[in-house]
C-alpha atoms as a PDB file:
ATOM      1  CA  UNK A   1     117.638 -29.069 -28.180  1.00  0.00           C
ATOM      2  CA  UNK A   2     117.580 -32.494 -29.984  1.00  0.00           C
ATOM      3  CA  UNK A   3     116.175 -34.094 -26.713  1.00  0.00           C
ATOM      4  CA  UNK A   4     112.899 -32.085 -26.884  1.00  0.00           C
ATOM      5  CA  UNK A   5     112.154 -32.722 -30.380  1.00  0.00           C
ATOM      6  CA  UNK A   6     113.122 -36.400 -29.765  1.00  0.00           C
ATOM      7  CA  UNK A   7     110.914 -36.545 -26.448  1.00  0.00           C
ATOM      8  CA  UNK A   8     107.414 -36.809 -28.218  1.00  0.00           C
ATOM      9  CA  UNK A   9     108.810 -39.913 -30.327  1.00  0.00           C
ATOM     10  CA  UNK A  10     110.010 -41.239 -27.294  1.00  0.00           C
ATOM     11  CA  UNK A  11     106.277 -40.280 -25.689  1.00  0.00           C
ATOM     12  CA  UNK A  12     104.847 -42.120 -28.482  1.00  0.00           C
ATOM     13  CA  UNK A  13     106.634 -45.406 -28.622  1.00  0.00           C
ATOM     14  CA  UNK A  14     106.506 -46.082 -24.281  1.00  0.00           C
ATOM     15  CA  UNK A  15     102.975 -47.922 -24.853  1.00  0.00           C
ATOM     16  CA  UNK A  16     104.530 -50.517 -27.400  1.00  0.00           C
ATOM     17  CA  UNK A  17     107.303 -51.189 -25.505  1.00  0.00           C
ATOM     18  CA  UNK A  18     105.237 -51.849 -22.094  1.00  0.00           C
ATOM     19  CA  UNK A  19     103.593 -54.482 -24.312  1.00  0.00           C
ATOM     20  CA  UNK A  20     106.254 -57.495 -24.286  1.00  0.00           C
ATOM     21  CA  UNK A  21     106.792 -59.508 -26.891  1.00  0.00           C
ATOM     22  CA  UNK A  22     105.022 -62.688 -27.901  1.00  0.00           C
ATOM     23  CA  UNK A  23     107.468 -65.973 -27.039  1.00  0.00           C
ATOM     24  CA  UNK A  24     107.114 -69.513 -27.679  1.00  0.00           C
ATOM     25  CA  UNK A  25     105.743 -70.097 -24.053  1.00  0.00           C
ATOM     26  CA  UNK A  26     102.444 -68.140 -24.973  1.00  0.00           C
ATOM     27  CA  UNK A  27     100.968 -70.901 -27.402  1.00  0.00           C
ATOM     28  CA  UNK A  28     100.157 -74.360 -26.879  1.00  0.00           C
ATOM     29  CA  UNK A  29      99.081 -77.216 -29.188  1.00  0.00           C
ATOM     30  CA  UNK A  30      96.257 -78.900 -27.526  1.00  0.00           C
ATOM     31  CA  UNK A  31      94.021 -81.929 -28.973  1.00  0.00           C
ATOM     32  CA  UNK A  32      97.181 -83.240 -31.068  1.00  0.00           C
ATOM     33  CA  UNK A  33      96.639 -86.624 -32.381  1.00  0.00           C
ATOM     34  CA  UNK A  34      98.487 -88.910 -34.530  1.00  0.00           C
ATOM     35  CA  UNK A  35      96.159 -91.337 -36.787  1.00  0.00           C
ATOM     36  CA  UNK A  36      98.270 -93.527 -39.417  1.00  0.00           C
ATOM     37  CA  UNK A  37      96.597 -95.126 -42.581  1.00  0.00           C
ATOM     38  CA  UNK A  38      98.813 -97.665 -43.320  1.00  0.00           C
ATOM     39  CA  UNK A  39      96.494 -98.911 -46.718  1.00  0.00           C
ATOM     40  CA  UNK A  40      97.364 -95.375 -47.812  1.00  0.00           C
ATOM     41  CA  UNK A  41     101.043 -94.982 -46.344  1.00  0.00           C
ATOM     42  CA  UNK A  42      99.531 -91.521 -44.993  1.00  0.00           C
ATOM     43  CA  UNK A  43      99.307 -90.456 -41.788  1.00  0.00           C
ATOM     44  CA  UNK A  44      97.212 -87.751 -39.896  1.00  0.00           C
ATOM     45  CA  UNK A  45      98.752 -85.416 -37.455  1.00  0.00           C
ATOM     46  CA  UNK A  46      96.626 -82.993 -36.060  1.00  0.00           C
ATOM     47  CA  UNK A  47      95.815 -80.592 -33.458  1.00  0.00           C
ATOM     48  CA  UNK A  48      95.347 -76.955 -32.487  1.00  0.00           C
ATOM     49  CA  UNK A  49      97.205 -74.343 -32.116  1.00  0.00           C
ATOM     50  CA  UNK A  50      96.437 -71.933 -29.037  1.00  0.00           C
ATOM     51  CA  UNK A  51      97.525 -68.116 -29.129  1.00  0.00           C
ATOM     52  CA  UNK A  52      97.396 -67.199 -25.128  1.00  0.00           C
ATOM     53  CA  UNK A  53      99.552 -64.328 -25.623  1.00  0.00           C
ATOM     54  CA  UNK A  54      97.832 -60.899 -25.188  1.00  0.00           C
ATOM     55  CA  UNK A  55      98.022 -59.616 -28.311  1.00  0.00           C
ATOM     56  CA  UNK A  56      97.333 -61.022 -32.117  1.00  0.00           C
ATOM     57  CA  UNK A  57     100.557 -63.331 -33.005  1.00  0.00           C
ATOM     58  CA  UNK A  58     101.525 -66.681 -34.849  1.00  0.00           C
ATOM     59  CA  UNK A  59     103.635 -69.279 -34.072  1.00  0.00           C
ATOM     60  CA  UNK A  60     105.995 -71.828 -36.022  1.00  0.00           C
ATOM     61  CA  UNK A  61     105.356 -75.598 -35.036  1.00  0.00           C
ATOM     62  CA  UNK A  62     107.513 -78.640 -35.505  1.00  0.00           C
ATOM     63  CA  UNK A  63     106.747 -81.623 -35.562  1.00  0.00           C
ATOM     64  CA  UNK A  64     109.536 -84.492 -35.252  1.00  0.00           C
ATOM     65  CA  UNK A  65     108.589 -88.242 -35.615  1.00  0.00           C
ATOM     66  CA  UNK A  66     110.433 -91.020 -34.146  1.00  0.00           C
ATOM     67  CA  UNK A  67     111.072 -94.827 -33.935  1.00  0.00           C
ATOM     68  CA  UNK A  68     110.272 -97.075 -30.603  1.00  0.00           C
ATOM     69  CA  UNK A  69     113.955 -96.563 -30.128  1.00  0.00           C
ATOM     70  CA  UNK A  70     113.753 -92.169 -29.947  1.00  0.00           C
ATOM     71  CA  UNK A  71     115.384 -92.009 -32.982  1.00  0.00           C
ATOM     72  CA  UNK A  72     114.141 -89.128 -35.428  1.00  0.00           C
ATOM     73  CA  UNK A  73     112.732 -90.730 -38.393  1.00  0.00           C
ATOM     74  CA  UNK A  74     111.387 -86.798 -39.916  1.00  0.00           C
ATOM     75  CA  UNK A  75     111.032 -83.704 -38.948  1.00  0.00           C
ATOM     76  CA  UNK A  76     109.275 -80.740 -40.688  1.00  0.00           C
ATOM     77  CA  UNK A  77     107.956 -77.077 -39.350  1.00  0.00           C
ATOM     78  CA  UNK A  78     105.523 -74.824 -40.506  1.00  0.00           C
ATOM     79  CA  UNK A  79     103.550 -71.813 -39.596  1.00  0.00           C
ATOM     80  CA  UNK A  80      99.739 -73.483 -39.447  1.00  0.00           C
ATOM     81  CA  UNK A  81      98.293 -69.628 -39.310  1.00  0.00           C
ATOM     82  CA  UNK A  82     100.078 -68.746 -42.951  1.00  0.00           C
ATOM     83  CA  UNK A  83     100.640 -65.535 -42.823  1.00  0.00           C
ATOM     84  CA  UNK A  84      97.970 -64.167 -40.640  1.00  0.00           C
ATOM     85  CA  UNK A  85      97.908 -63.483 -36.761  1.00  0.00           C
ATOM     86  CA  UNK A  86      95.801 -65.365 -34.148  1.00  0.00           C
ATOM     87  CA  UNK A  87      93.820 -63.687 -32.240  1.00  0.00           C
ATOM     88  CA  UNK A  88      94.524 -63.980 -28.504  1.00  0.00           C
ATOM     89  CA  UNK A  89      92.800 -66.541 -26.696  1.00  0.00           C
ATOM     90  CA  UNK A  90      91.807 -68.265 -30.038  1.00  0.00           C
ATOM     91  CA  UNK A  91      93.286 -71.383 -32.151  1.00  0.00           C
ATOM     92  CA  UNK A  92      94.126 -72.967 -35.337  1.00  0.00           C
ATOM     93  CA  UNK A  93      93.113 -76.134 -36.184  1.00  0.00           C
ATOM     94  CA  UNK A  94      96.088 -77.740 -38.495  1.00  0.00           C
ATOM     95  CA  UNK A  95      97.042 -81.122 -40.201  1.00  0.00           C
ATOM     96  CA  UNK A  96     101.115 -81.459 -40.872  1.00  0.00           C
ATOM     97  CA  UNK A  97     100.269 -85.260 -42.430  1.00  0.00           C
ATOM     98  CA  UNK A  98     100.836 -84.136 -46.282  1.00  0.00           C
ATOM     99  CA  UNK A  99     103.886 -82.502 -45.324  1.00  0.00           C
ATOM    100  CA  UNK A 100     105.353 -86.277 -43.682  1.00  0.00           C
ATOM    101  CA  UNK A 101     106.193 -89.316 -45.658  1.00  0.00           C
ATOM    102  CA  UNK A 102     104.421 -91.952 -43.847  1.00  0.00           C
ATOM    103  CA  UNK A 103     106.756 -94.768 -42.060  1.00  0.00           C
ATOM    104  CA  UNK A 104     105.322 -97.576 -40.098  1.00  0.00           C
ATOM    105  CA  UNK A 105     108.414 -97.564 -37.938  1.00  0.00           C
ATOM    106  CA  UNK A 106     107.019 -94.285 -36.781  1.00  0.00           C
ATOM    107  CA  UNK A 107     106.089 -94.492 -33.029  1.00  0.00           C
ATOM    108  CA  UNK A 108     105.851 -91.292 -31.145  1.00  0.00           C
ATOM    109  CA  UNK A 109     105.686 -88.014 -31.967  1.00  0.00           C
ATOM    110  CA  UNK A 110     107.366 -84.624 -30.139  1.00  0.00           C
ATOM    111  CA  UNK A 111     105.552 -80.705 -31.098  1.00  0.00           C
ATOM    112  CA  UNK A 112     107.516 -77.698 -30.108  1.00  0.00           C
ATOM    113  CA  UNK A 113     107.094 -73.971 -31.021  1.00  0.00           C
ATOM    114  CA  UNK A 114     109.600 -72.988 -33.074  1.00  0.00           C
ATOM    115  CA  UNK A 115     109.051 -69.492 -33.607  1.00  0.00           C
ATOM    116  CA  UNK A 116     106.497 -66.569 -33.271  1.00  0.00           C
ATOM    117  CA  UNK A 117     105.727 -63.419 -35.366  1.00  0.00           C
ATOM    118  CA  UNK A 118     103.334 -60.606 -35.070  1.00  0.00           C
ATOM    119  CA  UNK A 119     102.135 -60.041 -39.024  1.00  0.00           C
END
């Protein structure tokens, strides 16, 4: 008896769970740049965050700076959406350069997704 009142629930939730989950491989960070102001000890690094996942999500970005020698100077992650979803197919333009303390020693920079979250 518990099965039939338990079947419509079940009924109800198969759509959602056809739908898979967002993951790290459906975003991308395209047109990232690095500009340093040394005058200013601040440095720029920008780019754009690309939701390819089918459904509205957000993802978590780090950003790690190193020396000509790979080693990790900084590192520092943030969720350039805030608290809101991107739409599929669409981007967020973001800027993590406040969140670094500018080093000339800093050479190259690596960007991973971190994390992703439907709102």
């Amino acid at each position: 008896m518990r099965f039939i009142y338990l079947l419509p629930v079940l009924l109800a939730a198969a759509p959602l769970a056809a739908q898979a989950a967002c993951t790290a491989s459906n975003f991308t960070v395209t047109n990232f740049a690095s500009v340093p102001n040394p005058n200013t000890r601040r440095i720029s690094l920008s780019g754009d965050l690309v939701n390819q996942c089918n459904v509205p999500a957000a993802a978590q970005v780090r950003i790690i700076a190193k020396d000509a020698q790979g080693n990790v100077i900084e590192s520092e992650q943030a969720w350039p959406a805030g608290s809101s979803n991107i739409q599929p197919g669409k981007s967020k333009k973001f800027n993590f350069g406040p969140l670094f303390q500018f080093s000339p020693s800093m050479s190259s920079f690596q960007v991973e997704i971190v994390g992703v979250r439907e709102w």
